[in-house]
C-alpha atoms as a PDB file:
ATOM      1  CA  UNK A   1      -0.804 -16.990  18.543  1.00  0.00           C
ATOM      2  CA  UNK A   2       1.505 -20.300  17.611  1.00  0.00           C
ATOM      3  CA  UNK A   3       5.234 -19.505  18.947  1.00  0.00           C
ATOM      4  CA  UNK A   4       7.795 -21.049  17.183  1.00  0.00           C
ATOM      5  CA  UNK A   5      10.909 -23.596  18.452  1.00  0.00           C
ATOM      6  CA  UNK A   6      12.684 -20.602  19.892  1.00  0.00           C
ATOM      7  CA  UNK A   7       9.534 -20.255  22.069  1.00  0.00           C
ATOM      8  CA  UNK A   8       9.248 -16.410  20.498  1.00  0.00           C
ATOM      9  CA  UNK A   9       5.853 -15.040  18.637  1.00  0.00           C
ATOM     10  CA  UNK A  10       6.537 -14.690  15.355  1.00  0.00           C
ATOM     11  CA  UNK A  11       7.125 -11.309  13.686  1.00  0.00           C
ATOM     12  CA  UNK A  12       4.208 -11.818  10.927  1.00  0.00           C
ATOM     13  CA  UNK A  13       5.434  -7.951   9.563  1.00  0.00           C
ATOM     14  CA  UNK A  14       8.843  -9.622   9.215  1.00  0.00           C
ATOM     15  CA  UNK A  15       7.801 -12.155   7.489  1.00  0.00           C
ATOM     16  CA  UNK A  16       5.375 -10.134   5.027  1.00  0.00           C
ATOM     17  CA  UNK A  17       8.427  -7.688   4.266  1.00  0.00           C
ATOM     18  CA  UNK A  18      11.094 -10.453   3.805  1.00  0.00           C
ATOM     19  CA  UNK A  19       9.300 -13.840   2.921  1.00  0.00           C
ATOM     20  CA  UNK A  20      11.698 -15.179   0.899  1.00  0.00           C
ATOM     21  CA  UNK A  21      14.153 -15.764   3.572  1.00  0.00           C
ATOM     22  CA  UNK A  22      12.140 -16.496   5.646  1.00  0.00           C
ATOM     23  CA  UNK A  23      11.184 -19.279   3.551  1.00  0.00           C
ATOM     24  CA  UNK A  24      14.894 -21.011   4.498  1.00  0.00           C
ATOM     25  CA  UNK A  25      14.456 -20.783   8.210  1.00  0.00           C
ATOM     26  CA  UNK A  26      12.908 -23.338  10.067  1.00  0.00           C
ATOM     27  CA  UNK A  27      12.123 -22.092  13.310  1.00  0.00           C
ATOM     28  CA  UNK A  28       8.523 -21.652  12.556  1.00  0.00           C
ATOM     29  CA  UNK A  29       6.589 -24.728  11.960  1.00  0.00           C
ATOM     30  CA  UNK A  30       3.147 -22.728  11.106  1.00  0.00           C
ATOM     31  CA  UNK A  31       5.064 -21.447   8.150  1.00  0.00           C
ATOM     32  CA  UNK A  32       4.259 -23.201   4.480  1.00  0.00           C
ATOM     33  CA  UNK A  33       7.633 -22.143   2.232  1.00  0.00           C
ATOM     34  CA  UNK A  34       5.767 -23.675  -0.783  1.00  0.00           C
ATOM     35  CA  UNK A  35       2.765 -21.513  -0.218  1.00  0.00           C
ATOM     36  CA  UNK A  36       4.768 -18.336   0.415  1.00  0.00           C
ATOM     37  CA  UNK A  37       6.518 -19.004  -2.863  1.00  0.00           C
ATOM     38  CA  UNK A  38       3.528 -19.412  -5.082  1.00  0.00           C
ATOM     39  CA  UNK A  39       1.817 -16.234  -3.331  1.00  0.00           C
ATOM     40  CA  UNK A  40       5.646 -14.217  -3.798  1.00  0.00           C
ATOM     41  CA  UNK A  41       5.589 -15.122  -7.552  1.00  0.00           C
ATOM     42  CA  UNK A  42       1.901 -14.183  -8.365  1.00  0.00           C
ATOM     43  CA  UNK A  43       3.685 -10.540  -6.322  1.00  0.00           C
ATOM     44  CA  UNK A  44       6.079 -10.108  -9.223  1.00  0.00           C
ATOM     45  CA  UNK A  45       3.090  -8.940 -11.468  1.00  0.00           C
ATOM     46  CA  UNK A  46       2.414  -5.274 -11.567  1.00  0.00           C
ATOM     47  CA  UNK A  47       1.773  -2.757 -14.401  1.00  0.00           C
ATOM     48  CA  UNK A  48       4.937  -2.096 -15.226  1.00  0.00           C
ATOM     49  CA  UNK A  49       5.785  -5.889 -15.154  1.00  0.00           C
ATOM     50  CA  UNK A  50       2.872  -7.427 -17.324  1.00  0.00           C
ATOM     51  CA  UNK A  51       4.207 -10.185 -18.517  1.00  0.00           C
ATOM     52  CA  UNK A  52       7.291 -12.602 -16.943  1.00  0.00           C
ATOM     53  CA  UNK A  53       8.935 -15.411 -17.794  1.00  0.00           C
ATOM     54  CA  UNK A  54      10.746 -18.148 -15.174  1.00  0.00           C
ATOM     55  CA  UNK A  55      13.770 -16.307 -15.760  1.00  0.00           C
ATOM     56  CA  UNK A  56      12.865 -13.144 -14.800  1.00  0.00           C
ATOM     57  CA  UNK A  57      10.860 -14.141 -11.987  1.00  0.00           C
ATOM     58  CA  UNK A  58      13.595 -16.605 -10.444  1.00  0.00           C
ATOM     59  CA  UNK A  59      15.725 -13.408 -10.810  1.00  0.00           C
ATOM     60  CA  UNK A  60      13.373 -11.286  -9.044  1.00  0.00           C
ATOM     61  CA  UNK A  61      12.476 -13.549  -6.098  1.00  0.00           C
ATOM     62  CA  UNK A  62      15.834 -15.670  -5.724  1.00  0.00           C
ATOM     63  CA  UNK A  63      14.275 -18.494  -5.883  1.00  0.00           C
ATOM     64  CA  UNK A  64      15.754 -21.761  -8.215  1.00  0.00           C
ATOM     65  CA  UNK A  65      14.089 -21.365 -11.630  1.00  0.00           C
ATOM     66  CA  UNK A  66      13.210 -25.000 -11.961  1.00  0.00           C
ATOM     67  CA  UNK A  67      11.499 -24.307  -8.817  1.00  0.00           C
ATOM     68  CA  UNK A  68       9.674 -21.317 -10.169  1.00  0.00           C
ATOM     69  CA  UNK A  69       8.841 -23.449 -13.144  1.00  0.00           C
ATOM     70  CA  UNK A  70       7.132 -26.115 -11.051  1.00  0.00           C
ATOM     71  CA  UNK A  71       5.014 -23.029  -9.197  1.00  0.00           C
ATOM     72  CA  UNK A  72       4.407 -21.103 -12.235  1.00  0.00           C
ATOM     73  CA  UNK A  73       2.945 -24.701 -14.362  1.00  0.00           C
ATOM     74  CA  UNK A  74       1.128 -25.157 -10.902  1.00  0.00           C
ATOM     75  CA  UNK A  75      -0.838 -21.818 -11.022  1.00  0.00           C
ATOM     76  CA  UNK A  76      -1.528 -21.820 -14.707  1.00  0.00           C
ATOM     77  CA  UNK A  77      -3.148 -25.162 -13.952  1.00  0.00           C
ATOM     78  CA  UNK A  78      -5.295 -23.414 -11.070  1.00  0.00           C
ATOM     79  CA  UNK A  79      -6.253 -20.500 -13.102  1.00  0.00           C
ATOM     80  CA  UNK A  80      -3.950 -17.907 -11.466  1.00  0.00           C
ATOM     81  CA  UNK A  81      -1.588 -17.021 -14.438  1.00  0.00           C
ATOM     82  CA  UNK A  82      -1.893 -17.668 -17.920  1.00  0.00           C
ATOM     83  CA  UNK A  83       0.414 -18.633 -20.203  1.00  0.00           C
ATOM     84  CA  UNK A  84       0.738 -16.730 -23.621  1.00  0.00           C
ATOM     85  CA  UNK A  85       0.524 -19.561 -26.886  1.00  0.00           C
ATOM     86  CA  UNK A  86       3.919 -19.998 -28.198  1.00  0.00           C
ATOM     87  CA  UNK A  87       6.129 -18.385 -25.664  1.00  0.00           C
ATOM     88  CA  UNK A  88       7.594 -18.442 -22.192  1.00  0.00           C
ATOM     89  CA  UNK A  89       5.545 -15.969 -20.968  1.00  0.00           C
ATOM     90  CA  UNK A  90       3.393 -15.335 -18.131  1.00  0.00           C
ATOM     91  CA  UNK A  91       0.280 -12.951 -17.051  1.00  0.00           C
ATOM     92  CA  UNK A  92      -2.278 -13.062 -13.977  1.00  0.00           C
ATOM     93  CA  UNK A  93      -5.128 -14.494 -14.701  1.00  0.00           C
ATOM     94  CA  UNK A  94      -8.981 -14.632 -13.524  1.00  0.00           C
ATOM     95  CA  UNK A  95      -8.148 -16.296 -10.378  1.00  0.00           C
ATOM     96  CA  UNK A  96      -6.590 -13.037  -8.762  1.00  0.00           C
ATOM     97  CA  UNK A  97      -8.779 -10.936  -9.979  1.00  0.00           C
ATOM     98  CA  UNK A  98     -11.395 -13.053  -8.225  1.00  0.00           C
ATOM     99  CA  UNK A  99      -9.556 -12.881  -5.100  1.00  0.00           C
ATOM    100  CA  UNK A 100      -8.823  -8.994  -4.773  1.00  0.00           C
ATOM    101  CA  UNK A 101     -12.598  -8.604  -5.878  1.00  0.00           C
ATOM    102  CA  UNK A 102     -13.237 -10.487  -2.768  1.00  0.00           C
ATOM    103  CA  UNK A 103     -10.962  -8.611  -0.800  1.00  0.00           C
ATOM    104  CA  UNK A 104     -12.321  -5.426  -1.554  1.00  0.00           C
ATOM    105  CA  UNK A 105     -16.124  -6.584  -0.630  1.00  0.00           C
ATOM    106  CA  UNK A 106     -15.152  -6.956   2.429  1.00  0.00           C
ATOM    107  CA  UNK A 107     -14.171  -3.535   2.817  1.00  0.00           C
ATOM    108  CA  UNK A 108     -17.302  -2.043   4.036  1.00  0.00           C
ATOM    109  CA  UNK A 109     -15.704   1.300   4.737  1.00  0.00           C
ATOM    110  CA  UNK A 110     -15.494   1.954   0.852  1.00  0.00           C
ATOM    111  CA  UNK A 111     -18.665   2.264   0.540  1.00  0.00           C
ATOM    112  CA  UNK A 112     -19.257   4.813   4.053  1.00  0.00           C
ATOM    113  CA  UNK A 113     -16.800   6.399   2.566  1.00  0.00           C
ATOM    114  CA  UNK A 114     -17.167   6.857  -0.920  1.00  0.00           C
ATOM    115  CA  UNK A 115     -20.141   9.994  -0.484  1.00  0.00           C
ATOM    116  CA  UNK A 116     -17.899  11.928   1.622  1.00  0.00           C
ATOM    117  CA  UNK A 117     -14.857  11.503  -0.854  1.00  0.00           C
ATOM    118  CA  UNK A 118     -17.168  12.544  -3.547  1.00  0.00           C
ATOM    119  CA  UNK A 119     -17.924  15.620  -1.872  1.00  0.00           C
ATOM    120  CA  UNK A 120     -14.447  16.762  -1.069  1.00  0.00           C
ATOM    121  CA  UNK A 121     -13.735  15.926  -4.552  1.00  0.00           C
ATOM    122  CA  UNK A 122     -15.781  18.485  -5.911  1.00  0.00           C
ATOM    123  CA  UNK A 123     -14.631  21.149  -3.642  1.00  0.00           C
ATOM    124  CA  UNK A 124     -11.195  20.582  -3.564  1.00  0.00           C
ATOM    125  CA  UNK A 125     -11.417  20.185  -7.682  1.00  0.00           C
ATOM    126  CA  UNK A 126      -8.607  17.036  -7.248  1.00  0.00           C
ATOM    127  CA  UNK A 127      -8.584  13.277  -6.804  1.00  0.00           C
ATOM    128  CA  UNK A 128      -9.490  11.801  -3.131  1.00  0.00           C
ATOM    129  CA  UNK A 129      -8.438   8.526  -2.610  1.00  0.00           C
ATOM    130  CA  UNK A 130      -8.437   5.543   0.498  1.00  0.00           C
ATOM    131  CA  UNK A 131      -5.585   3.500   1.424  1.00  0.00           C
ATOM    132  CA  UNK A 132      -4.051   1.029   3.905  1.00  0.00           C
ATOM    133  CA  UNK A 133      -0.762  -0.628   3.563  1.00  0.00           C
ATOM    134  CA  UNK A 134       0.635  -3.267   2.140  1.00  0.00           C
ATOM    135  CA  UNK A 135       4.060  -3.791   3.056  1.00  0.00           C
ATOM    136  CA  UNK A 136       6.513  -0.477   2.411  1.00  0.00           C
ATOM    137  CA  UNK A 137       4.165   0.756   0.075  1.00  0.00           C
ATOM    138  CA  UNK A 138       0.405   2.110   0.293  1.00  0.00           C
ATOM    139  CA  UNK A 139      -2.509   0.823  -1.985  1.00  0.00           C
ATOM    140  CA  UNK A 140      -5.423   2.445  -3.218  1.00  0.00           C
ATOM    141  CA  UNK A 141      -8.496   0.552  -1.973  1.00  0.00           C
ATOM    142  CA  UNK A 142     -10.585   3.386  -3.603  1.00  0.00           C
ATOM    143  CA  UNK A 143     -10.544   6.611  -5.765  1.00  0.00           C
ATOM    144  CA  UNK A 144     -12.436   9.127  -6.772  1.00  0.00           C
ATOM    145  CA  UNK A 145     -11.469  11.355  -9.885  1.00  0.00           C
ATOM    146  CA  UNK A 146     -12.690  14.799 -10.934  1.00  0.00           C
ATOM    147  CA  UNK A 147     -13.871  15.974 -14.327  1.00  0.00           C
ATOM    148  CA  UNK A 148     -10.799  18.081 -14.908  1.00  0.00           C
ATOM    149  CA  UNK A 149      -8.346  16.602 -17.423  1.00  0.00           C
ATOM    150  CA  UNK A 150      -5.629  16.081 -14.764  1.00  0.00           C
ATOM    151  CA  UNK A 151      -3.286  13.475 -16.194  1.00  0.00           C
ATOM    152  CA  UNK A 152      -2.308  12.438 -12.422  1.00  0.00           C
ATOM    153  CA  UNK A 153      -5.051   9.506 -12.641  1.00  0.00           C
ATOM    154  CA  UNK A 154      -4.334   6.613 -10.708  1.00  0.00           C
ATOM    155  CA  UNK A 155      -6.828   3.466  -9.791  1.00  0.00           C
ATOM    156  CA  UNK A 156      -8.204   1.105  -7.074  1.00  0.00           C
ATOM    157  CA  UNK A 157      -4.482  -1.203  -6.655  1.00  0.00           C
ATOM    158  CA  UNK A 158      -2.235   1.265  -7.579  1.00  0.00           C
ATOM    159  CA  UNK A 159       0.789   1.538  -5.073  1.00  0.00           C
ATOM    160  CA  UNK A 160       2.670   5.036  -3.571  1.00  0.00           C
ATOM    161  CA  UNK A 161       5.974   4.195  -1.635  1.00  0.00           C
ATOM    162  CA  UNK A 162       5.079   4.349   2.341  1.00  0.00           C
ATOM    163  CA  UNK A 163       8.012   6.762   3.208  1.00  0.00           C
ATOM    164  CA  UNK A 164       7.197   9.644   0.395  1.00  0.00           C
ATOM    165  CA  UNK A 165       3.535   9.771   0.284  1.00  0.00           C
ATOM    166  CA  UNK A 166       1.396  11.753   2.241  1.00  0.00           C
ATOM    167  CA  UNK A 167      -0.924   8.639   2.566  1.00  0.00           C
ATOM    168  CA  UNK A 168       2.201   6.864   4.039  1.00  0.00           C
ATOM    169  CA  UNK A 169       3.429   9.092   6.331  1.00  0.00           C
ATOM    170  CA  UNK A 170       0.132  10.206   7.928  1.00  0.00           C
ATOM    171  CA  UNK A 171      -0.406   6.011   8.536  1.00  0.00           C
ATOM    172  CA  UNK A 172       3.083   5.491   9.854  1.00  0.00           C
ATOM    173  CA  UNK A 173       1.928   9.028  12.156  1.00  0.00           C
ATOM    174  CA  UNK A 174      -1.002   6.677  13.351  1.00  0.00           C
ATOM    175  CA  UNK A 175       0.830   3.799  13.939  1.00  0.00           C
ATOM    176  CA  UNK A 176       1.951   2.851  17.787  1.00  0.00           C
ATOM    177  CA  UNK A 177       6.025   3.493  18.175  1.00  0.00           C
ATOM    178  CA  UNK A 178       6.980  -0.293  18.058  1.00  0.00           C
ATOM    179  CA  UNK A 179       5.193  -1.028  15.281  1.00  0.00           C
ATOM    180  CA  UNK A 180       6.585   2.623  13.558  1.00  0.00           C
ATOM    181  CA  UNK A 181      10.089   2.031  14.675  1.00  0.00           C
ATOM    182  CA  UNK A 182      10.361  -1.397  13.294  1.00  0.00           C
ATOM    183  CA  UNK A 183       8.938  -0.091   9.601  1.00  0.00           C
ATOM    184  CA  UNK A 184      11.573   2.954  10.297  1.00  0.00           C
ATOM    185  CA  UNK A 185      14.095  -0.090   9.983  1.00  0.00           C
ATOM    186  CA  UNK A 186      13.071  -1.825   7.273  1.00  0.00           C
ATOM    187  CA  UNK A 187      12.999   1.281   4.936  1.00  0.00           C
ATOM    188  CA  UNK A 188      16.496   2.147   6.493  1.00  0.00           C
ATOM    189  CA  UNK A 189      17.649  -1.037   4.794  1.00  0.00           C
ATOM    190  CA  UNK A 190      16.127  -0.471   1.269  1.00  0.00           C
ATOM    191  CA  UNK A 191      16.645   3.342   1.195  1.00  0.00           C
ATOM    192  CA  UNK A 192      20.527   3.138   3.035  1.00  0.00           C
ATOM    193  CA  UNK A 193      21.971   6.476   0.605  1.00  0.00           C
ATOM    194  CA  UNK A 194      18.159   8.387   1.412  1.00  0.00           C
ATOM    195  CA  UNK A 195      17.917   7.663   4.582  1.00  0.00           C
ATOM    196  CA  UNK A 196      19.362  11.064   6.383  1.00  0.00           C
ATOM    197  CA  UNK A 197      16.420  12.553   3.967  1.00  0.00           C
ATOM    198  CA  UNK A 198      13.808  10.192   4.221  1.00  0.00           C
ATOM    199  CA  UNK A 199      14.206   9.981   8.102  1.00  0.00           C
ATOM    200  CA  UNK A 200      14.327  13.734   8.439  1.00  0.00           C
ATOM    201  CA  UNK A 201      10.936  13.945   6.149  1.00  0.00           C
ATOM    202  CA  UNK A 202       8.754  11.285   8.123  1.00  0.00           C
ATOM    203  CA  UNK A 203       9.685  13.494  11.444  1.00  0.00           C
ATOM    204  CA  UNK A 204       8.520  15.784  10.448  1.00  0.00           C
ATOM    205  CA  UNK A 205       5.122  14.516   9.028  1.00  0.00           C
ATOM    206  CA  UNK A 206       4.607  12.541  12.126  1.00  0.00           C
ATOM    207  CA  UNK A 207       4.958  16.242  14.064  1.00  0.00           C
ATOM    208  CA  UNK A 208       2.013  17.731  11.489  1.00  0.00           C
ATOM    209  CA  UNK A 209       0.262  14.961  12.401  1.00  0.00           C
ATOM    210  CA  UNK A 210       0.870  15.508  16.249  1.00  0.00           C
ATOM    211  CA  UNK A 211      -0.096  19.442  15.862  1.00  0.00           C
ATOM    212  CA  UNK A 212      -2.258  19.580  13.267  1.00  0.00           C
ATOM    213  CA  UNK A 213      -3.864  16.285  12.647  1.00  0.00           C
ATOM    214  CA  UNK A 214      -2.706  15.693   8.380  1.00  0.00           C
ATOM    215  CA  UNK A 215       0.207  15.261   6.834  1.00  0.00           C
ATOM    216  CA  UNK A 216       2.367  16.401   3.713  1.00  0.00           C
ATOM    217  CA  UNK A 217       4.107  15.602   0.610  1.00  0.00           C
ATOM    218  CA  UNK A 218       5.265  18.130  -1.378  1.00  0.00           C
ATOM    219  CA  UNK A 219       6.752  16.817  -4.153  1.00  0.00           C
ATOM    220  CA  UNK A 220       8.511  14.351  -2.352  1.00  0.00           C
ATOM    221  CA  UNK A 221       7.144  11.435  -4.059  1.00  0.00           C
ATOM    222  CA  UNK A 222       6.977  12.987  -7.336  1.00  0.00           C
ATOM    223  CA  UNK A 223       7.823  16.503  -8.524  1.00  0.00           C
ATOM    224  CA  UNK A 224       5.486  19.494  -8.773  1.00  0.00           C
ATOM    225  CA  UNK A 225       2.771  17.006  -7.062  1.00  0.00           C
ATOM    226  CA  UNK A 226       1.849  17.566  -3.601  1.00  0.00           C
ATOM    227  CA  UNK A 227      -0.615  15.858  -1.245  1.00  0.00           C
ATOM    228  CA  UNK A 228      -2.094  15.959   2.122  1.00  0.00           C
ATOM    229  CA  UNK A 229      -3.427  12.659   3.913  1.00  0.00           C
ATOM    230  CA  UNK A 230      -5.523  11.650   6.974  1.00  0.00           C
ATOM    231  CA  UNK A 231      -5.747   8.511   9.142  1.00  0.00           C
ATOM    232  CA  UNK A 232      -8.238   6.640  10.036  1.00  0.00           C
ATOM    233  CA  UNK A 233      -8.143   4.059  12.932  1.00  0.00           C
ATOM    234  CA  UNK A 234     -10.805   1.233  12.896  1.00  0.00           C
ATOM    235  CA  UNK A 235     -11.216  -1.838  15.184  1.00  0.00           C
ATOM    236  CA  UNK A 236     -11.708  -4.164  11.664  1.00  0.00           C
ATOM    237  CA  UNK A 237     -10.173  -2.360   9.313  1.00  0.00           C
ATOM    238  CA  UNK A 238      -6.993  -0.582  10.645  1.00  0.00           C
ATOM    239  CA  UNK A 239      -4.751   2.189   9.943  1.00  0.00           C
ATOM    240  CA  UNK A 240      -6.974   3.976   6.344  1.00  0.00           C
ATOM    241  CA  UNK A 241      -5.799   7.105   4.984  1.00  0.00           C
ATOM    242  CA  UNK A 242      -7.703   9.237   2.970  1.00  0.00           C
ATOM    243  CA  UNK A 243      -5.595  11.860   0.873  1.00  0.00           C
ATOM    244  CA  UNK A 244      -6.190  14.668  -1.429  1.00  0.00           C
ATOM    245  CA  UNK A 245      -3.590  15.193  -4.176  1.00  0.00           C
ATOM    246  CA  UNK A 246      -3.005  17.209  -7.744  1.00  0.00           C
ATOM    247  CA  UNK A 247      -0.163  19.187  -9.189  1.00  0.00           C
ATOM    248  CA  UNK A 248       1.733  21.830  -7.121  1.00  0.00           C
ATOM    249  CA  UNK A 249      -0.242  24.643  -9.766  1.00  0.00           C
ATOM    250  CA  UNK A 250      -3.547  23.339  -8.569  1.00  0.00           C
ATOM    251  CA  UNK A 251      -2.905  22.572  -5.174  1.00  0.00           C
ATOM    252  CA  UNK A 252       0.039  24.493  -3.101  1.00  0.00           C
ATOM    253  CA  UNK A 253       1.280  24.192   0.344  1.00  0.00           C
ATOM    254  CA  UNK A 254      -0.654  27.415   1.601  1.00  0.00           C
ATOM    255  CA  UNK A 255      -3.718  25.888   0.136  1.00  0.00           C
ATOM    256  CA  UNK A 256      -3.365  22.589   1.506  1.00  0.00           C
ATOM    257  CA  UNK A 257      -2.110  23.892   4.838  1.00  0.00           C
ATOM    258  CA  UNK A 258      -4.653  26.111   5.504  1.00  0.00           C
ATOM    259  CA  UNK A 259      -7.890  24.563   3.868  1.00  0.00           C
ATOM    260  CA  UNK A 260      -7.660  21.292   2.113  1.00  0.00           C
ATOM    261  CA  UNK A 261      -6.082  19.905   5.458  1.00  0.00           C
ATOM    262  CA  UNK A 262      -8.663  20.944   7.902  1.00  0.00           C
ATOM    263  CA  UNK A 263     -11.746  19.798   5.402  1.00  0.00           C
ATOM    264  CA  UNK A 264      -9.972  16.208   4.837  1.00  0.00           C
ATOM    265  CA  UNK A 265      -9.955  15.994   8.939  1.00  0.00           C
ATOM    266  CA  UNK A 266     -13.714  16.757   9.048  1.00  0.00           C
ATOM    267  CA  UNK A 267     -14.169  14.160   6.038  1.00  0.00           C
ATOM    268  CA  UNK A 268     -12.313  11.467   8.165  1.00  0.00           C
ATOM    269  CA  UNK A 269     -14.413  12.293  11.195  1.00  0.00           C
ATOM    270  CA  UNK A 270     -17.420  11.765   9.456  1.00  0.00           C
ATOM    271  CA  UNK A 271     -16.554   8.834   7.798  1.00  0.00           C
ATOM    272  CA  UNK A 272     -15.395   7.522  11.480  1.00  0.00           C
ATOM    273  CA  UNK A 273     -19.049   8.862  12.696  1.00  0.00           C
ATOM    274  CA  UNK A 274     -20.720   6.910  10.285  1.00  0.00           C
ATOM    275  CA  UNK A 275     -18.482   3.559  10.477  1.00  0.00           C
ATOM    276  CA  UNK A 276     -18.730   3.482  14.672  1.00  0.00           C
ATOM    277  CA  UNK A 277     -23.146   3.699  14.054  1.00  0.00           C
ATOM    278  CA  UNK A 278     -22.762   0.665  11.597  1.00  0.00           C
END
């Protein structure tokens, strides 16, 4: 690994969870700023944030508009946003959706896994669902629904905060203490007022994960929905959780405790089985 002038490794999870300034530093000549800005701005699309103008995005990354105007003309040109006819406007386009298809085939453990989430699907009546993370948050690398008419439906790419989810806490239970205490710090910063809460909750998953292998969210990342959550550690693909999750009615902590928890462990270790005789 490239160290940088100071002669120290760079902290690539400081840099993912702060690139911006990072971008104004200069101790790390590996480090392209102009890349990092086109990749941050293509990062201010979601589903609740469609469509952007320069504006808005210099606003959200702190970066110069004319700056973002260069990037965002730049990536229209390469096929990674679209602009809409007669207006300011931006959306993603093709491009990305070519590269997270990409990134997703090389996944193999979606498809090892995808039987065994089935199954506990049908038992459990409730969504099952994969994850790794992606900075402070947790994305959904694959789901599988029920037939029930839940409303709770949420697809491959959709994000849970790291520090309320079950998925989160049971892969910041799996991670090794450096690596936990330094994410423990970052969400300190963002979540300052929280943070006697938040601290107090992920101690306490990371002991159900110690004694009893899952661990919880009750309600905690959104009300009257609780979840429980297993990790998986693989030599290629990291830290996976697998969770199980529906409305407090459906699914309460008794339930989860005392049989959805257990089965999701023997799911895991099946899945692990089947990945380690690949």
């Amino acid at each position: 690994m490239t160290k940088n002038k100071t002669g120290e490794i760079p902290n690539f999870d400081e840099i993912r969870l702060d690139p911006i300034s990072h971008i104004h530093r200069e101790n790390n000549p590996q480090f392209i700023a102009s890349i990092a800005r086109g990749l941050e701005i293509l990062r201010c699309f979601s589903a609740t944030n469609q469509l952007l103008g320069n504006q808005e995005i210099a606003q959200m990354t702190n970066l110069p508009k004319p700056t973002v105007a260069r990037i965002t003309s730049t990536l229209v040109s390469l096929g990674y946003l679209k602009q809409l006819p007669n207006t300011t406007k931006y959306l993603l386009d093709v491009g990305v959706l070519a590269l997270g298809y990409s990134a997703l085939s090389n996944i193999s453990a979606r498809t090892q896994a995808y039987p065994f989430m089935e199954e506990m699907s049908r038992y459990a009546q409730a969504p099952v669902a994969m994850a790794t993370r992606d900075r402070l948050n947790m994305i959904y690398l694959e789901v599988v629904h029920t037939d029930t008419t839940l409303t709770m439906r949420r697809s491959v790419g959709s994000t849970l905060p790291i520090h309320s989810s079950a998925m989160g806490r049971a892969c910041l239970a799996a991670m090794d203490v450096k690596e936990r205490e330094y994410l423990f710090d970052a969400i300190k910063k963002r979540n300052e007022d929280q943070w006697t809460t938040i601290k107090r909750n992920l101690e306490r998953a990371i002991r159900d994960y110690q004694d009893y292998g899952y661990c919880l969210s009750l309600g905690d990342w959104a009300k009257d929905v609780n979840s429980v959550a297993v990790p998986l550690i693989h030599p290629k693909h990291g830290i996976l959780t697998f969770n199980c999750g529906a409305p407090s009615y459906l699914l309460n902590q008794e339930k989860l405790e005392n049989e959805i928890g257990p089965r999701l462990i023997h799911m895991v270790n099946s899945i692990a089985m089947n990945l380690n005789n690949m």
